[in-house]
C-alpha atoms as a PDB file:
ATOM      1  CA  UNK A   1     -27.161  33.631-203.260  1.00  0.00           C
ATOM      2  CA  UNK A   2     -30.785  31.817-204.192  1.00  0.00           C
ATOM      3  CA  UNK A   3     -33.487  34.349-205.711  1.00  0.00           C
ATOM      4  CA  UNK A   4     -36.796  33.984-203.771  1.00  0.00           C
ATOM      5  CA  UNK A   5     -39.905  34.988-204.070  1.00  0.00           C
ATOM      6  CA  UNK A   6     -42.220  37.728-201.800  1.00  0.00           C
ATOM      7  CA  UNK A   7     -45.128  36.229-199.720  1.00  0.00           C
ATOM      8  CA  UNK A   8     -48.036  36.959-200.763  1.00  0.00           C
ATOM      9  CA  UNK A   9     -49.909  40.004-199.607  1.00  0.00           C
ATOM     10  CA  UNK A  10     -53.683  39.997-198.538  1.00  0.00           C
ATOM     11  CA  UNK A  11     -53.575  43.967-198.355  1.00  0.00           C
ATOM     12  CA  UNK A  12     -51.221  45.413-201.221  1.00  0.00           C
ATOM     13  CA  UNK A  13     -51.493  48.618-199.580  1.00  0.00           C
ATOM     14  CA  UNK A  14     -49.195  47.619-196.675  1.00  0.00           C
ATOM     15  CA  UNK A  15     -46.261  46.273-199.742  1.00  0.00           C
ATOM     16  CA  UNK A  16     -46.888  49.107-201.708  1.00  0.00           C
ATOM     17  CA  UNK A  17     -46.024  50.871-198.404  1.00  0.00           C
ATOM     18  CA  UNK A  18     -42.880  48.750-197.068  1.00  0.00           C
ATOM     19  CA  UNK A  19     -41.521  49.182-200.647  1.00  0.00           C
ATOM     20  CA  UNK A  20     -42.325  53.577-200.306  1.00  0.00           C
ATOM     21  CA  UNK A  21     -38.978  55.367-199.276  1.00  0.00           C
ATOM     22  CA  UNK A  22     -39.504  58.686-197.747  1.00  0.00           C
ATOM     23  CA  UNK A  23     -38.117  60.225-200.817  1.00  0.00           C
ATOM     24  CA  UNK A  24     -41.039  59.037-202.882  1.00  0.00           C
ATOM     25  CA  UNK A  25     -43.467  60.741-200.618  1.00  0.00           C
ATOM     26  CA  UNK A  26     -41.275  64.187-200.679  1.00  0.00           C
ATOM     27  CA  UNK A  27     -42.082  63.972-204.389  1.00  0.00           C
ATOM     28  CA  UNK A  28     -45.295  62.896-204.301  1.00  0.00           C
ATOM     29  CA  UNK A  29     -47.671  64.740-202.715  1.00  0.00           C
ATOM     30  CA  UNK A  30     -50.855  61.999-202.769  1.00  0.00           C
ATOM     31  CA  UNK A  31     -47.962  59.541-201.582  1.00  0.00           C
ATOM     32  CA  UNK A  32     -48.537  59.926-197.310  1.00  0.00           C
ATOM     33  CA  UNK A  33     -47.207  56.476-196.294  1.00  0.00           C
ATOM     34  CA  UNK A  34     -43.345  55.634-196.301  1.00  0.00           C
ATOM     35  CA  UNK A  35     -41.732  52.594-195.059  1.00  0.00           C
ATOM     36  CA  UNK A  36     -40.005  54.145-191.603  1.00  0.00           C
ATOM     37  CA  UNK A  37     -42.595  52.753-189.141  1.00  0.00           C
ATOM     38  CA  UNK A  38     -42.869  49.442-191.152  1.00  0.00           C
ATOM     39  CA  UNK A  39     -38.739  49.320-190.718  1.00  0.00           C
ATOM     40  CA  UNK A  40     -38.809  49.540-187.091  1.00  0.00           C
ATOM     41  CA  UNK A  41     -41.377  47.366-186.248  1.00  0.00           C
ATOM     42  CA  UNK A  42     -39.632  44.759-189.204  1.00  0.00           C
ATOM     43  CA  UNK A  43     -36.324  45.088-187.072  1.00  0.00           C
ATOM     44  CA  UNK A  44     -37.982  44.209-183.879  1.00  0.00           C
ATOM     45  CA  UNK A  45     -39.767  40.956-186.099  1.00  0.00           C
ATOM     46  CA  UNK A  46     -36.301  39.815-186.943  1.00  0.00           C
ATOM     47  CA  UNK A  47     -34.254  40.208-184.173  1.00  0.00           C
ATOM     48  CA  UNK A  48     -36.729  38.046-182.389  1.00  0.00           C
ATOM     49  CA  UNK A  49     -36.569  35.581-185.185  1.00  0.00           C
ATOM     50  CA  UNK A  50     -33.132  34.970-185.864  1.00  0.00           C
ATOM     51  CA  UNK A  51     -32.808  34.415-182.343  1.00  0.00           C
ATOM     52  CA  UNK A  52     -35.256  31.902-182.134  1.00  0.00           C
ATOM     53  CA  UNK A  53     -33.638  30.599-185.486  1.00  0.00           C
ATOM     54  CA  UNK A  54     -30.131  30.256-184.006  1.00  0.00           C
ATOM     55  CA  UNK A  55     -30.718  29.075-180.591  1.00  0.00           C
ATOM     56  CA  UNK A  56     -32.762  25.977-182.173  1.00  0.00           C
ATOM     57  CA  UNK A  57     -30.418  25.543-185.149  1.00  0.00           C
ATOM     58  CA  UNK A  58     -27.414  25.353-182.786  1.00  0.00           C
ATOM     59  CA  UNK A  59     -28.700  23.188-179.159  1.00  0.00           C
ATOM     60  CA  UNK A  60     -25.119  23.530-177.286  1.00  0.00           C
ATOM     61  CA  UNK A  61     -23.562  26.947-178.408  1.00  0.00           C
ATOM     62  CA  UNK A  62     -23.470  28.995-175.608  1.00  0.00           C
ATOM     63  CA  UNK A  63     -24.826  32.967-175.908  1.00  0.00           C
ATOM     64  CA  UNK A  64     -21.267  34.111-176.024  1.00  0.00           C
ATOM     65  CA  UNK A  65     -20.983  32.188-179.850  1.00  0.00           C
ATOM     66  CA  UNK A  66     -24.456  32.838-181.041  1.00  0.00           C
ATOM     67  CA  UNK A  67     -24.648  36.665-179.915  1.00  0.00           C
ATOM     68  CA  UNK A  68     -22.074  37.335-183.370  1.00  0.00           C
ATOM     69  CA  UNK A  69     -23.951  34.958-185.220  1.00  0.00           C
ATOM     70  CA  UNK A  70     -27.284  36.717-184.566  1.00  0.00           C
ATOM     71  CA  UNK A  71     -25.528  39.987-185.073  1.00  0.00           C
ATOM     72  CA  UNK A  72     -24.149  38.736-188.616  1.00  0.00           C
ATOM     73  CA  UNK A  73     -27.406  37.547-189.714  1.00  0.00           C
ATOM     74  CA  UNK A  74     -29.671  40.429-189.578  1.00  0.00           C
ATOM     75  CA  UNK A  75     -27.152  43.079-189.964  1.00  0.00           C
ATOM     76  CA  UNK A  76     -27.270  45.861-192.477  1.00  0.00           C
ATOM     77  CA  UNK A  77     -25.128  44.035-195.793  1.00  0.00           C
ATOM     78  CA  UNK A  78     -26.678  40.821-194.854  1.00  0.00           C
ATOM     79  CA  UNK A  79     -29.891  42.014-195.140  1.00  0.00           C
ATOM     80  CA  UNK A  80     -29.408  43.658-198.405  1.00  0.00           C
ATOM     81  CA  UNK A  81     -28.414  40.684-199.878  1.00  0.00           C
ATOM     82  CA  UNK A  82     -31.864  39.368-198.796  1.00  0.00           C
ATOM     83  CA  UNK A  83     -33.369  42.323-200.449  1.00  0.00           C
ATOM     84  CA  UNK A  84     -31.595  41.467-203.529  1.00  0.00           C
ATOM     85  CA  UNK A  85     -32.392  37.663-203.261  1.00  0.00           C
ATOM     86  CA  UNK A  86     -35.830  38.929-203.394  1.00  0.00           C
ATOM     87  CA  UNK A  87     -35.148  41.246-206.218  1.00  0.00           C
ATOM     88  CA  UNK A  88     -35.624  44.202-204.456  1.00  0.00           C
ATOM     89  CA  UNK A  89     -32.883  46.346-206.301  1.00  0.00           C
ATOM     90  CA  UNK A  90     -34.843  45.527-209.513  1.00  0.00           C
ATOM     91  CA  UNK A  91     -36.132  48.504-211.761  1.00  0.00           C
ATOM     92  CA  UNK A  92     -39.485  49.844-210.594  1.00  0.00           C
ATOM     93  CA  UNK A  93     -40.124  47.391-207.745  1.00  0.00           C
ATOM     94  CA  UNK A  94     -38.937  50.202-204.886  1.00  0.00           C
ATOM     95  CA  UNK A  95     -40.597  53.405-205.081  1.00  0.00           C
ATOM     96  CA  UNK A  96     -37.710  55.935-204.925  1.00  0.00           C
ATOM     97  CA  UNK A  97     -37.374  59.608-205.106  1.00  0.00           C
ATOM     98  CA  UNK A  98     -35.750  61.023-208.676  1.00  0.00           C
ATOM     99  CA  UNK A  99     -32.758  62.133-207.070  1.00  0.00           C
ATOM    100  CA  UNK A 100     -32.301  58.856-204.508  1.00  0.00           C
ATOM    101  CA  UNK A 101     -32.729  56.599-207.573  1.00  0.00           C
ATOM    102  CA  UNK A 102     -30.538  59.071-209.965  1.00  0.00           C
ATOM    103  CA  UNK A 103     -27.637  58.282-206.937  1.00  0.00           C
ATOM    104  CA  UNK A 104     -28.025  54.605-206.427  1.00  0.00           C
ATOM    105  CA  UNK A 105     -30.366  54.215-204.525  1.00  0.00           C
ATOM    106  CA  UNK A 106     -31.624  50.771-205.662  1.00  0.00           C
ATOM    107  CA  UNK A 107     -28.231  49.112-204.584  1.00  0.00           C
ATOM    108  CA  UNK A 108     -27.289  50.976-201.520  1.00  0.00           C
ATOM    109  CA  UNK A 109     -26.705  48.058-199.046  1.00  0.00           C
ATOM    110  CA  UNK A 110     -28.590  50.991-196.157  1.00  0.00           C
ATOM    111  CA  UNK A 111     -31.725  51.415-198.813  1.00  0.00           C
ATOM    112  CA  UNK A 112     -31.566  47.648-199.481  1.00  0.00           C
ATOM    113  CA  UNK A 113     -31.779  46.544-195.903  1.00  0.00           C
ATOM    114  CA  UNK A 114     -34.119  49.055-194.317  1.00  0.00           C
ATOM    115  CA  UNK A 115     -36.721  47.736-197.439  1.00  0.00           C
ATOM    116  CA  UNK A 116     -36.478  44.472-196.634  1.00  0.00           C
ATOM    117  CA  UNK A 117     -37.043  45.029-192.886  1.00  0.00           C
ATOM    118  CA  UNK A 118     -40.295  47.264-193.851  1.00  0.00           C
ATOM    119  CA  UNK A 119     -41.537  44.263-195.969  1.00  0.00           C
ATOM    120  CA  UNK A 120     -41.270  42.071-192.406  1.00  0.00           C
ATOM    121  CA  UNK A 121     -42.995  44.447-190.706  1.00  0.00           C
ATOM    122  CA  UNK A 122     -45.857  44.809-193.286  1.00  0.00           C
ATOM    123  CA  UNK A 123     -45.977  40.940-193.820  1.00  0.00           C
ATOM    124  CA  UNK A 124     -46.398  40.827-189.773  1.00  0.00           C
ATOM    125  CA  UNK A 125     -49.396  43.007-189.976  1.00  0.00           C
ATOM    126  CA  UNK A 126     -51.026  41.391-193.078  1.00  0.00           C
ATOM    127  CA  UNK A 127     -50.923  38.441-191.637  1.00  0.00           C
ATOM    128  CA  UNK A 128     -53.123  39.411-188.240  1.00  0.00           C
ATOM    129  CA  UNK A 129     -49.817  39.553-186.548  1.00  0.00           C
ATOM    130  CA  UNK A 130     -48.649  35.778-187.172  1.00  0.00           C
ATOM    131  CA  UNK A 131     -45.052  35.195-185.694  1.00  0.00           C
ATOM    132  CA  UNK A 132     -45.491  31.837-187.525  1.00  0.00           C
ATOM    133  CA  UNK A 133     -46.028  33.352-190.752  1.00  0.00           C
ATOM    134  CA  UNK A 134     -43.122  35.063-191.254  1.00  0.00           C
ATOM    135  CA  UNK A 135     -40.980  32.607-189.767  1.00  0.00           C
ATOM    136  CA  UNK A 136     -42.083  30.432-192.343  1.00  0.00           C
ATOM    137  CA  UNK A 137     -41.050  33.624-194.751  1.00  0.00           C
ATOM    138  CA  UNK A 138     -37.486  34.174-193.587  1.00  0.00           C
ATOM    139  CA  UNK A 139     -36.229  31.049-192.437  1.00  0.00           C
ATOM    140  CA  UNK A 140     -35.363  29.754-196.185  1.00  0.00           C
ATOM    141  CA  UNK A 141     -33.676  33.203-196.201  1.00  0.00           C
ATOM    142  CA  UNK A 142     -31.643  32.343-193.134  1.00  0.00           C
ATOM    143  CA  UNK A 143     -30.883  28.826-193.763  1.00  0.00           C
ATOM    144  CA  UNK A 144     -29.488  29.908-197.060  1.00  0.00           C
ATOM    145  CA  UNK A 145     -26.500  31.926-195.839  1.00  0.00           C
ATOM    146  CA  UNK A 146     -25.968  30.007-192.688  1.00  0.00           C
ATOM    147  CA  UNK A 147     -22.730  27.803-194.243  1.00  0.00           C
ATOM    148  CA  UNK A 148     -21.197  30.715-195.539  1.00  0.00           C
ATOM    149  CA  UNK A 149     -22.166  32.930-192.536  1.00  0.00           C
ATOM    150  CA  UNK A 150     -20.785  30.442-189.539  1.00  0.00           C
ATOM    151  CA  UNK A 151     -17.606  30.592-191.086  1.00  0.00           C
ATOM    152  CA  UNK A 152     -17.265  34.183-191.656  1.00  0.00           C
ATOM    153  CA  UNK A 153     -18.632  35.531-188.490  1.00  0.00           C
ATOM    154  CA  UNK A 154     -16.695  36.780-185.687  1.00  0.00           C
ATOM    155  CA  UNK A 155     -16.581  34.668-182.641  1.00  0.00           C
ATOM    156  CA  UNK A 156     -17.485  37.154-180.254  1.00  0.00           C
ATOM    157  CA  UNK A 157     -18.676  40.605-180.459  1.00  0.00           C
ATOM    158  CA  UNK A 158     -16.957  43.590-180.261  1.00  0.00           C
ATOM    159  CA  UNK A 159     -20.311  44.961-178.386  1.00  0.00           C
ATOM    160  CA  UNK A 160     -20.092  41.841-175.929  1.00  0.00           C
ATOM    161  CA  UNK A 161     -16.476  42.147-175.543  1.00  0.00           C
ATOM    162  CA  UNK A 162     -16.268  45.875-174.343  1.00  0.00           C
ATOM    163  CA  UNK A 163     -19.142  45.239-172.106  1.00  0.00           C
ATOM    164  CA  UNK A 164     -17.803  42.434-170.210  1.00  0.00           C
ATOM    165  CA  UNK A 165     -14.663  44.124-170.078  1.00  0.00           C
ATOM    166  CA  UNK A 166     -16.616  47.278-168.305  1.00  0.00           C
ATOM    167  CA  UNK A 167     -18.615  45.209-166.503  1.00  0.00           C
ATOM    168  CA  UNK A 168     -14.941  43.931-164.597  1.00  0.00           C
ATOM    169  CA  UNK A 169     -13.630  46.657-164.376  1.00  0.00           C
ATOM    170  CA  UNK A 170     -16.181  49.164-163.784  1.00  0.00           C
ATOM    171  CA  UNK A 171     -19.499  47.311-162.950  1.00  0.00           C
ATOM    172  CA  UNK A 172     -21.374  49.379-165.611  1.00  0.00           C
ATOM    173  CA  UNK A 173     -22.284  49.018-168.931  1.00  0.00           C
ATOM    174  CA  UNK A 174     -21.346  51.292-172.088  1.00  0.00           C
ATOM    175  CA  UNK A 175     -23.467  53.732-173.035  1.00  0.00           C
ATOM    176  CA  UNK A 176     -23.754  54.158-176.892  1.00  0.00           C
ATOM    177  CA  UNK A 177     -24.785  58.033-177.773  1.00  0.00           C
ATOM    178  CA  UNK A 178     -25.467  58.950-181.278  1.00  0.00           C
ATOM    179  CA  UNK A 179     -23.240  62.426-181.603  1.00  0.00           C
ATOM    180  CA  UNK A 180     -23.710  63.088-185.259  1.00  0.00           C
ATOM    181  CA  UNK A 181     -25.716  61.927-188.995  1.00  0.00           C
ATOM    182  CA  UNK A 182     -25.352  63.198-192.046  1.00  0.00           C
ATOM    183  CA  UNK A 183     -26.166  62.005-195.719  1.00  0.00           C
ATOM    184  CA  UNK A 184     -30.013  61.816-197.407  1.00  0.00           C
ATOM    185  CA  UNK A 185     -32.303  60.026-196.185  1.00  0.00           C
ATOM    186  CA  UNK A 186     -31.187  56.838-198.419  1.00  0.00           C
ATOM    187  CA  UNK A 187     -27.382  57.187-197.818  1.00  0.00           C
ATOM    188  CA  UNK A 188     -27.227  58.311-193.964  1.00  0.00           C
ATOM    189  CA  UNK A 189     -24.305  58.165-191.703  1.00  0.00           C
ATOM    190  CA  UNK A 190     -24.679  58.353-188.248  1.00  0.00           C
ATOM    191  CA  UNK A 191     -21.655  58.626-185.733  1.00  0.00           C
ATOM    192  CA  UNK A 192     -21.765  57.294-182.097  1.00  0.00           C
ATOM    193  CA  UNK A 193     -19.766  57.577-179.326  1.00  0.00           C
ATOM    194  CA  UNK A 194     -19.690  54.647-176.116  1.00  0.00           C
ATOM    195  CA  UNK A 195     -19.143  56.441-172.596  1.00  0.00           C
ATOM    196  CA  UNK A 196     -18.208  53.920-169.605  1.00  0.00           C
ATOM    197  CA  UNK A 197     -18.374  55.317-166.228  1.00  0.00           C
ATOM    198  CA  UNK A 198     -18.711  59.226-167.471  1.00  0.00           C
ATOM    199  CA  UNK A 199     -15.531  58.663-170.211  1.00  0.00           C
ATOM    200  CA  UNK A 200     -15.759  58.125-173.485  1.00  0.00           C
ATOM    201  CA  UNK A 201     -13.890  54.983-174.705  1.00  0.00           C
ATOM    202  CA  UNK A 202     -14.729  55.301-178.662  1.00  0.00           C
ATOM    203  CA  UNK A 203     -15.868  56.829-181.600  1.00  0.00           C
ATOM    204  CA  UNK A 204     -17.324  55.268-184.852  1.00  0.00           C
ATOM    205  CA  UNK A 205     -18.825  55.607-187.996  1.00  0.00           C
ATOM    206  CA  UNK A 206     -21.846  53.587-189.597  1.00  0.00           C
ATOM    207  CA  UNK A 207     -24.646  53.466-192.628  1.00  0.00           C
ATOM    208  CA  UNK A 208     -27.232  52.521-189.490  1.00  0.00           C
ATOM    209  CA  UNK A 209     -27.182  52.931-185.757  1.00  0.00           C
ATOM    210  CA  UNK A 210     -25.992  49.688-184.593  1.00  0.00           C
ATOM    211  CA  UNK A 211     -23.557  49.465-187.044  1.00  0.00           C
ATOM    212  CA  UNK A 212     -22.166  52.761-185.944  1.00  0.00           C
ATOM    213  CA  UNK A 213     -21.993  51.155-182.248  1.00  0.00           C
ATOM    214  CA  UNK A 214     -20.115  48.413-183.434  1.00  0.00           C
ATOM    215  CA  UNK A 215     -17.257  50.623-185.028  1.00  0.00           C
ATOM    216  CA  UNK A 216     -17.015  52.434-181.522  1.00  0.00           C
ATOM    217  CA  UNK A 217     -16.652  49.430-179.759  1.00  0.00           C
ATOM    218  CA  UNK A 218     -14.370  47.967-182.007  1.00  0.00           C
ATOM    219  CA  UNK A 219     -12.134  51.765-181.893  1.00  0.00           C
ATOM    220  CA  UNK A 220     -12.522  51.360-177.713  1.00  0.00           C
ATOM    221  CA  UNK A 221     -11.373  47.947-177.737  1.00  0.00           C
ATOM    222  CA  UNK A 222      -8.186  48.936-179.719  1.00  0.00           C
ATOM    223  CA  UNK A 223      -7.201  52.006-177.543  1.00  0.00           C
ATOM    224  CA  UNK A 224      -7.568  49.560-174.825  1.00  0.00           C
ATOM    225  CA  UNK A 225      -5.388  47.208-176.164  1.00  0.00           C
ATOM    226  CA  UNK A 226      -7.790  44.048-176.342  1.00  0.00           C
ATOM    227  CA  UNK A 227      -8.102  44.506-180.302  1.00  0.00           C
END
């Protein structure tokens, strides 16, 4: 993949944040700010965009093609390899905790990602807020890996699949419940469970949430037979 270069930042405090894992600030007493809060609202920022990205880069796929495509796009080894594009994994340019750098921490695909989503979220805010700003930001990013990525994605979604599956048969949707996490903060592992109609269907296993959803889907789908 291309290298490419960060935006430029009118407040360096808010990169100096996105790029602050919590691990840092355990260590670090005059450290307050971590990258958490810029992660979530970064997540929101590019689900919105890669929509937006897809549904004008492809005029006559239906939802049931670019729903996978969206989810392959922004999901969590996809956006590490942003993060590395952008040389996040570089020496010194995340500020890590001793013992999350000492174990990798600066090419865990989990660490990797949830950086590169803080650095969305903090470019949204340095910017006043401008959707158009960022867009301009990521779409090189997307347009990058969409030949390889189009090929490579799945043509429907696991999540998509069980749901119109309990939609016919049930008229509900799944419910996905997080049961379990373990790990440090850099390396977590979360566990989820989907329920449909007051059963559970499937258990799975995931570096982030959704990810975790997607391997219980996927383990309900099999037991059902439609794997």
């Amino acid at each position: 993949m291309a290298t490419f270069n960060l935006p430029t930042f009118r407040n360096s405090s808010l990169l100096h944040q996105a790029l602050t894992h919590r691990s840092y600030v355990n260590e670090h007493v005059q450290t307050r700010e971590h990258n958490e809060r810029l992660e979530f609202l970064g997540d929101a920022v590019l689900n919105f965009l890669s929509g937006e990205f897809l549904y004008k880069r492809y005029p006559h796929k239906p939802e049931g093609e670019l729903t996978p495509l969206r989810s392959a796009l922004v999901d969590e080894t996809q956006l590490a390899k942003f993060a590395i594009a952008l040389n996040l994994d570089q020496p010194n340019v995340m500020h890590l905790g001793r013992g999350a750098d000492l174990e990798g921490g600066r090419t865990n695909a989990n660490l990797l990602s949830s950086t590169f989503e803080a650095i969305v979220g903090a470019y949204f805010l340095d910017t006043g807020s401008s959707i158009e700003a960022v867009r301009e930001f990521v779409t090189p990013l997307f347009e990058s890996v969409m030949p390889d990525l189009a090929i490579s994605a799945p043509s429907v979604n696991v999540k998509s699949r069980l749901q119109e599956w309990a939609l016919k048969q049930t008229q509900e949707n799944p419910k996905y419940i997080i049961v379990h996490q373990t790990g440090p903060d850099h390396a977590k592992e979360f566990t989820a469970e989907v329920w449909i109609s007051g059963k559970k269907y499937g258990k799975g296993n995931g570096r982030r949430k959704q990810d975790a959803e997607k391997a219980a889907a996927a383990n309900a789908l099999k037991k059902l037979g439609l794997a």
